[in-house]
PDB file of N, CA and C in Angstrom:
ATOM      1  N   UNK A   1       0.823  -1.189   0.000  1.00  0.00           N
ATOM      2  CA  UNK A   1       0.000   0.000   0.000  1.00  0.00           C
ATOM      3  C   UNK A   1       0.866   1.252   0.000  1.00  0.00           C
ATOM      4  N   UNK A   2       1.983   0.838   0.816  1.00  0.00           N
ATOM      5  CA  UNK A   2       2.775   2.509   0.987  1.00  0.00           C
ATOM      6  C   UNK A   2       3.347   2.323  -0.422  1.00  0.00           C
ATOM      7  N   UNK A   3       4.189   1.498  -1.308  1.00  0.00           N
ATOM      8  CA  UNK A   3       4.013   1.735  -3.116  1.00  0.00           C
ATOM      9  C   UNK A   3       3.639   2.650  -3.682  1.00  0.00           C
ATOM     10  N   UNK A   4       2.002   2.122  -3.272  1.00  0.00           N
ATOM     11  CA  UNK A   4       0.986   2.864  -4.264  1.00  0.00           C
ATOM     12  C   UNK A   4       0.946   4.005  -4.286  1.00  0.00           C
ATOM     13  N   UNK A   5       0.997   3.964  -2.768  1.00  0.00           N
ATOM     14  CA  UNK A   5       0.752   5.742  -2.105  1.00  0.00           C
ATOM     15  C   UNK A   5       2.179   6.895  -2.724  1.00  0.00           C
ATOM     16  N   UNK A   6       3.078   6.020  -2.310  1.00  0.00           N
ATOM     17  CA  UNK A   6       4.184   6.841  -2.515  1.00  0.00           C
ATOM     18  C   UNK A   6       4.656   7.037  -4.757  1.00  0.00           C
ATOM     19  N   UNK A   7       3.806   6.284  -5.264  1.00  0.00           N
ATOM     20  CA  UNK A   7       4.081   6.540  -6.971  1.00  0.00           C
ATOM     21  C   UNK A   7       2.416   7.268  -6.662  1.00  0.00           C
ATOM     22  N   UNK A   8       1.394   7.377  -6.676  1.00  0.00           N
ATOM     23  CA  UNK A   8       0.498   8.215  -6.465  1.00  0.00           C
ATOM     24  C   UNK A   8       0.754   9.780  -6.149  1.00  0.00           C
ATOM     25  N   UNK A   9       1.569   9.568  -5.494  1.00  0.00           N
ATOM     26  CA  UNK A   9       2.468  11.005  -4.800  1.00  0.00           C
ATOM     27  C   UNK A   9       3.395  11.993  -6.047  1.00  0.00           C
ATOM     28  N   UNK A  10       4.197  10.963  -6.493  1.00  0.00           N
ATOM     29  CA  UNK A  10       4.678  11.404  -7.546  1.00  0.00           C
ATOM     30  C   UNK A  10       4.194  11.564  -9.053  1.00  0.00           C
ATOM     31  N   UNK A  11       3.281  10.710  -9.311  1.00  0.00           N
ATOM     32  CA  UNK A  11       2.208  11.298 -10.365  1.00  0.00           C
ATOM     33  C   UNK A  11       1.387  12.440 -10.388  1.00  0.00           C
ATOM     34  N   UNK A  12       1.266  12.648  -8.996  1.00  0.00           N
ATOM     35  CA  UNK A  12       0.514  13.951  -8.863  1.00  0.00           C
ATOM     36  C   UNK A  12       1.714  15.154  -8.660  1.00  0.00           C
ATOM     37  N   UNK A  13       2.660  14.879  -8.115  1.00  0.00           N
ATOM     38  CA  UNK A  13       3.836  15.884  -8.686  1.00  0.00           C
ATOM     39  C   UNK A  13       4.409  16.213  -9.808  1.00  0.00           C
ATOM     40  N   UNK A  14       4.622  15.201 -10.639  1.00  0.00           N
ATOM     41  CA  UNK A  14       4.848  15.317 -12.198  1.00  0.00           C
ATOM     42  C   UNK A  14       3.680  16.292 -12.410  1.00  0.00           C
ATOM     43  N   UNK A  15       2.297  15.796 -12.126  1.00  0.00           N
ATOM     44  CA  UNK A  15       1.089  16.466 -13.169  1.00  0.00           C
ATOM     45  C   UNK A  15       1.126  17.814 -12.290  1.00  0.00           C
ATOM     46  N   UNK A  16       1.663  17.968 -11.496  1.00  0.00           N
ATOM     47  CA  UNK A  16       1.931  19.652 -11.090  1.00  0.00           C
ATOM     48  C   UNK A  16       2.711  20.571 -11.914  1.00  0.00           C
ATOM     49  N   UNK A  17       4.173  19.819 -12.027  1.00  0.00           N
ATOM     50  CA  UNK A  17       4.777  20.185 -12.514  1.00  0.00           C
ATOM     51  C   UNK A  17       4.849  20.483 -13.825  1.00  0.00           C
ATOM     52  N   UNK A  18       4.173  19.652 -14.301  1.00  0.00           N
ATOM     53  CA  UNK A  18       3.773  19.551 -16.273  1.00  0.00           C
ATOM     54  C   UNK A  18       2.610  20.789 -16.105  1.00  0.00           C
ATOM     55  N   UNK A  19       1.943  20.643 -15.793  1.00  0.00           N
ATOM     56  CA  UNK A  19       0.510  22.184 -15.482  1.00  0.00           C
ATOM     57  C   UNK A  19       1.855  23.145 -15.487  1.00  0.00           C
ATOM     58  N   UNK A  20       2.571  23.647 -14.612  1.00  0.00           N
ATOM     59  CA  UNK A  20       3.143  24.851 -14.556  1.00  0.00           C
ATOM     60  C   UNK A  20       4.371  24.839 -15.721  1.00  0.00           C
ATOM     61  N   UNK A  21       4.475  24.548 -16.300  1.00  0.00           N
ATOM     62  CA  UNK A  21       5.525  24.112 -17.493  1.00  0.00           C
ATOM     63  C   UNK A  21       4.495  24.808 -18.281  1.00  0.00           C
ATOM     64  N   UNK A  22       3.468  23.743 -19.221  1.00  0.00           N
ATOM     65  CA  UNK A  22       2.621  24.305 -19.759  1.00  0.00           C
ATOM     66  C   UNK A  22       2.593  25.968 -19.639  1.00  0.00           C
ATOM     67  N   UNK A  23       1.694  26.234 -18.652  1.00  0.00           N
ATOM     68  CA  UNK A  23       1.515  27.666 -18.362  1.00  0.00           C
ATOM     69  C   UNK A  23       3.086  28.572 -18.602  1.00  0.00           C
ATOM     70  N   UNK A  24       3.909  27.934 -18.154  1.00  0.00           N
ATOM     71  CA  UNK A  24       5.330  28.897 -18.472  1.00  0.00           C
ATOM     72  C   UNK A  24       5.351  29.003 -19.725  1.00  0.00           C
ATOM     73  N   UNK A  25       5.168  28.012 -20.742  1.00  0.00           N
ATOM     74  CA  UNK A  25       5.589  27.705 -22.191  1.00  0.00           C
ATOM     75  C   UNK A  25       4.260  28.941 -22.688  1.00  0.00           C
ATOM     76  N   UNK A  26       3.416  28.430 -22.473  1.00  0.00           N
ATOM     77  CA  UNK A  26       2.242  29.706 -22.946  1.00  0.00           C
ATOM     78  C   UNK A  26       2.556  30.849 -22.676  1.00  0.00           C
ATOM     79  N   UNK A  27       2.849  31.231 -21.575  1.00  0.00           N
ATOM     80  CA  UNK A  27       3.205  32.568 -21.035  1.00  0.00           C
ATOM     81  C   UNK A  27       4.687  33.470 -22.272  1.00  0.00           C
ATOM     82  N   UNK A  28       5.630  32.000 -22.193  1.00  0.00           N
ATOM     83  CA  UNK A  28       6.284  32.652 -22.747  1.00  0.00           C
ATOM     84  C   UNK A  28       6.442  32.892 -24.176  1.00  0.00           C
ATOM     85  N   UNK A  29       5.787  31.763 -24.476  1.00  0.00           N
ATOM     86  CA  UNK A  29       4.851  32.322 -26.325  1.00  0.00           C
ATOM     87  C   UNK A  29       4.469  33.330 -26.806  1.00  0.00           C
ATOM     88  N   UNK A  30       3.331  33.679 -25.899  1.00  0.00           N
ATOM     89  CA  UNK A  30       2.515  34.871 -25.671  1.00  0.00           C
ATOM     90  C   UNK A  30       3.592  36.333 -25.845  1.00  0.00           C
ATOM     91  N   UNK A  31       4.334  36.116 -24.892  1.00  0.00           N
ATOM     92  CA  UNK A  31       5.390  37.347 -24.841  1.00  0.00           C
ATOM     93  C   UNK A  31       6.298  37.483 -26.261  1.00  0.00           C
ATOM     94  N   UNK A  32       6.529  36.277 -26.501  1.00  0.00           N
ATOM     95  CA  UNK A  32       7.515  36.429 -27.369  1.00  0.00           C
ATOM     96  C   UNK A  32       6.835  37.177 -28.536  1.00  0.00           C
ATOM     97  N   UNK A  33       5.506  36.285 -28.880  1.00  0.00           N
ATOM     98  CA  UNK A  33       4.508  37.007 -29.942  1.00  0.00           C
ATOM     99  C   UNK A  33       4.554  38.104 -30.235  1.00  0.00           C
ATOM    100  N   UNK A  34       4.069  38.613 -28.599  1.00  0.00           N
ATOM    101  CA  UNK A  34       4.169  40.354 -28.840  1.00  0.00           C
ATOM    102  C   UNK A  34       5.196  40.926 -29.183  1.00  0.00           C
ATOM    103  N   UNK A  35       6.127  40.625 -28.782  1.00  0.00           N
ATOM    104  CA  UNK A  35       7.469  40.868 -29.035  1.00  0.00           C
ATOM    105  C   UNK A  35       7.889  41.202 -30.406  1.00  0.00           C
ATOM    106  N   UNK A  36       7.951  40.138 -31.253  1.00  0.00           N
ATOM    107  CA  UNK A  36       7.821  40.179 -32.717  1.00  0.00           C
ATOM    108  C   UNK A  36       6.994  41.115 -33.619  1.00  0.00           C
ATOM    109  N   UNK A  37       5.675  41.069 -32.690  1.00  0.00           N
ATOM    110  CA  UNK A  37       4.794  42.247 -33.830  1.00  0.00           C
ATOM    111  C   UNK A  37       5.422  43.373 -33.317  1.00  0.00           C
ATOM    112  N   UNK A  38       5.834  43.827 -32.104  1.00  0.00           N
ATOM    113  CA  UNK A  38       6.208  45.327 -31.770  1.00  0.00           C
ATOM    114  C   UNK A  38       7.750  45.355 -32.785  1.00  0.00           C
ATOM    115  N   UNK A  39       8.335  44.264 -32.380  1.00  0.00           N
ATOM    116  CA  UNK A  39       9.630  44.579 -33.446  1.00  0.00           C
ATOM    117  C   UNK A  39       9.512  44.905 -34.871  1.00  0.00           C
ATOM    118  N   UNK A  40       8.294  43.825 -35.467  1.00  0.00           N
ATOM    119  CA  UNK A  40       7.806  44.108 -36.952  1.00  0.00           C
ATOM    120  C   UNK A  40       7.527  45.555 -37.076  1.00  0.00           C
ATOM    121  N   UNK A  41       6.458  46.058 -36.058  1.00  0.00           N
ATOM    122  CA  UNK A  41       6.851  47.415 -36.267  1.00  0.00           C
ATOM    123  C   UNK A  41       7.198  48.451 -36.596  1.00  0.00           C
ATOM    124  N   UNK A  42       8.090  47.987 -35.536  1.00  0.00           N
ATOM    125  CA  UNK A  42       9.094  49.307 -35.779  1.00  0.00           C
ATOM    126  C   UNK A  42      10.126  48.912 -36.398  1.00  0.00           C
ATOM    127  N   UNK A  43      10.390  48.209 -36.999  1.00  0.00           N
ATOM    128  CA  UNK A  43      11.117  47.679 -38.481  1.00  0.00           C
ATOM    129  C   UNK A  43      10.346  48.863 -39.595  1.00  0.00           C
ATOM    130  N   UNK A  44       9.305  48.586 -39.697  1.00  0.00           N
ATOM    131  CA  UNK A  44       8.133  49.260 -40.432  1.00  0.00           C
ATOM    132  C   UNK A  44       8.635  50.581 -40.753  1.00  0.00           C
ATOM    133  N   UNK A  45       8.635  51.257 -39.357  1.00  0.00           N
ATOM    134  CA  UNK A  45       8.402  52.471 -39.278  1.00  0.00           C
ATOM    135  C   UNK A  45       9.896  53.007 -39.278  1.00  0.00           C
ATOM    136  N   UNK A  46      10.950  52.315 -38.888  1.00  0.00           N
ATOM    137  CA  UNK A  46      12.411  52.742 -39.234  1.00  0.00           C
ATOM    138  C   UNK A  46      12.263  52.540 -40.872  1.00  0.00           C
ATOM    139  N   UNK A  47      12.177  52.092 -41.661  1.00  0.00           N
ATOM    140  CA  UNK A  47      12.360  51.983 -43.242  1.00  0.00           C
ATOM    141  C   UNK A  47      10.996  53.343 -43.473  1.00  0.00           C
ATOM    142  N   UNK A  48       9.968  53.658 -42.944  1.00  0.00           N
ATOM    143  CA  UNK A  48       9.231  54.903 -43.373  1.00  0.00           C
ATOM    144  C   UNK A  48      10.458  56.188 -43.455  1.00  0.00           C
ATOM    145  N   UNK A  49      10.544  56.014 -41.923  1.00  0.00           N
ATOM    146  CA  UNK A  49      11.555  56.712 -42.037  1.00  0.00           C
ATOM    147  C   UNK A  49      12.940  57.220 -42.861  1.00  0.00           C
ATOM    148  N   UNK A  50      13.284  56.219 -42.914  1.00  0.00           N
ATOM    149  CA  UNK A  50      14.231  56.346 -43.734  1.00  0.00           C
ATOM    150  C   UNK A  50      14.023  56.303 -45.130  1.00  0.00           C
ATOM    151  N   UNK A  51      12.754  56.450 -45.825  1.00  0.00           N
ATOM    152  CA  UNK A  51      12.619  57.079 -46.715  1.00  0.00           C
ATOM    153  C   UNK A  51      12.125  58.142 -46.747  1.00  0.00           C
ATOM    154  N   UNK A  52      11.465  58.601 -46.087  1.00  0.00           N
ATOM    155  CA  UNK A  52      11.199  60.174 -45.874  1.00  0.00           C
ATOM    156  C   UNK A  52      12.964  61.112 -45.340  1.00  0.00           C
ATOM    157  N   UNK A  53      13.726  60.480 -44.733  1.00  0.00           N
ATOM    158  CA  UNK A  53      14.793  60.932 -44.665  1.00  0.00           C
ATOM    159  C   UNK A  53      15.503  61.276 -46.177  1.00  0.00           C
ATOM    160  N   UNK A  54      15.417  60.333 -46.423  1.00  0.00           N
ATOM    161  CA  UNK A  54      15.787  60.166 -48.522  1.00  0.00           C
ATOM    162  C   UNK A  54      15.371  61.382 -49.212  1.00  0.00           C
ATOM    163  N   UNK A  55      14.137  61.369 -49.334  1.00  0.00           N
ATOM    164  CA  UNK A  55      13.261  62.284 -49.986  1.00  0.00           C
ATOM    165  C   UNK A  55      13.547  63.715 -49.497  1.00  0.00           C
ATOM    166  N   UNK A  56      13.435  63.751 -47.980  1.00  0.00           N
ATOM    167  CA  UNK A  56      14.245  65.403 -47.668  1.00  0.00           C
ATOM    168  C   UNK A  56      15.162  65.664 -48.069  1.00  0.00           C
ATOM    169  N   UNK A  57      16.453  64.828 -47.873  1.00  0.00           N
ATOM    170  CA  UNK A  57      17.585  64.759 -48.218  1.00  0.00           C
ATOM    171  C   UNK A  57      17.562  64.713 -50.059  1.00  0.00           C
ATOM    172  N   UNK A  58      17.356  64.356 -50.884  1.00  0.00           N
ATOM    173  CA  UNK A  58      17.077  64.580 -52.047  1.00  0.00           C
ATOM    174  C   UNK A  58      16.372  65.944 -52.720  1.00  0.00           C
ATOM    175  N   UNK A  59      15.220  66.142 -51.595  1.00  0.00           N
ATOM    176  CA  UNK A  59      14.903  67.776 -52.251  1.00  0.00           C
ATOM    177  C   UNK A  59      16.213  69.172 -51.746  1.00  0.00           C
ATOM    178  N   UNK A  60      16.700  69.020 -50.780  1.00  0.00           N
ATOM    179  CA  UNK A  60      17.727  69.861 -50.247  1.00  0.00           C
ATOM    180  C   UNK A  60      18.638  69.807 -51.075  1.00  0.00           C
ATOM    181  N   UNK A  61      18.784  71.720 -51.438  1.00  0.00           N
ATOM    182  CA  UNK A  61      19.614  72.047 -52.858  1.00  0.00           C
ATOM    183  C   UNK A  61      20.894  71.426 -52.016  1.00  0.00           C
ATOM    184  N   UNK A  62      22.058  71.258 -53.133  1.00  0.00           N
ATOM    185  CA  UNK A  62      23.282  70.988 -52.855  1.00  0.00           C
ATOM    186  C   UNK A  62      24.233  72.266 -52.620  1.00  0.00           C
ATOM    187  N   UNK A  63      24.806  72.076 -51.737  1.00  0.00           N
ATOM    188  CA  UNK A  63      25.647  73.671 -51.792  1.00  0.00           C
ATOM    189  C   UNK A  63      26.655  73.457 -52.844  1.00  0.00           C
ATOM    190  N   UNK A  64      27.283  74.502 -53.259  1.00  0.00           N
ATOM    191  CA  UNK A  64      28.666  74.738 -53.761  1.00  0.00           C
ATOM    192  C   UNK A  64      29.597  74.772 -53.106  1.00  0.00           C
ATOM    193  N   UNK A  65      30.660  74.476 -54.201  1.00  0.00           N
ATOM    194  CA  UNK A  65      31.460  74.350 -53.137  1.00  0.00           C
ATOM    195  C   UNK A  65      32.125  75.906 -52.375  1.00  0.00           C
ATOM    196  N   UNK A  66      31.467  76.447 -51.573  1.00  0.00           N
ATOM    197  CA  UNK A  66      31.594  77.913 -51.198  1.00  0.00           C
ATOM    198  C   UNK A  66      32.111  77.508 -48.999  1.00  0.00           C
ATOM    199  N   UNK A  67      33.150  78.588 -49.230  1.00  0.00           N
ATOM    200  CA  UNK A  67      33.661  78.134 -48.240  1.00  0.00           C
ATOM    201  C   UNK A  67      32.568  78.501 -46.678  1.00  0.00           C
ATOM    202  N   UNK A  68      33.320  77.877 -45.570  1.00  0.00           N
ATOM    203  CA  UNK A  68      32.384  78.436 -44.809  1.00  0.00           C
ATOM    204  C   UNK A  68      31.990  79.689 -44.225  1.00  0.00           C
ATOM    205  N   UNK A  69      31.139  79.781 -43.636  1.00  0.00           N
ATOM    206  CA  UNK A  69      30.683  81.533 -42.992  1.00  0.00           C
ATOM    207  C   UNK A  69      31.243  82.137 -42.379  1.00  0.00           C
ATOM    208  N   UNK A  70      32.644  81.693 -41.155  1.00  0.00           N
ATOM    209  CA  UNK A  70      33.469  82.016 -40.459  1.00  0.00           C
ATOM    210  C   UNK A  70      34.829  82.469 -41.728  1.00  0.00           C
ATOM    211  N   UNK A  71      34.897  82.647 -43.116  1.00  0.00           N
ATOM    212  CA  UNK A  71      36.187  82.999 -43.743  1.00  0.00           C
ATOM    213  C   UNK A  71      35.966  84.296 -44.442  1.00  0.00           C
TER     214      UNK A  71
END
């Protein structure tokens, strides 16, 4: 009887332990997920950027070559 009792004991510790595993593994899915779309993002929005940087930078006349304001 004490056997039974004592692998009874530990089946129900495993199935504790597997429940909070689970839940960690979800948890940390979950995070990672978000993670990725916020990075996708702002991936996104750094390349907007940096074409609107382009485009300013492209309309801005070019100087000559004229020396600077301090000569």
């Amino acid at each position: 009887m004490s056997d039974l009792k004592t692998l009874s004991e530990r089946i129900v510790t495993l199935e504790a332990r597997l429940a909070f595993q689970d839940h960690t593994i979800e948890t940390l899915n979950k995070t990672v997920t978000e993670q990725w779309s916020k990075i996708d993002a702002l991936a996104r929005e750094l390349m907007a950027l940096n074409e609107r940087l382009r485009e300013a930078e492209s309309q801005m006349p070019r100087p000559a070559n004229e020396p600077p304001p301090h000569y």
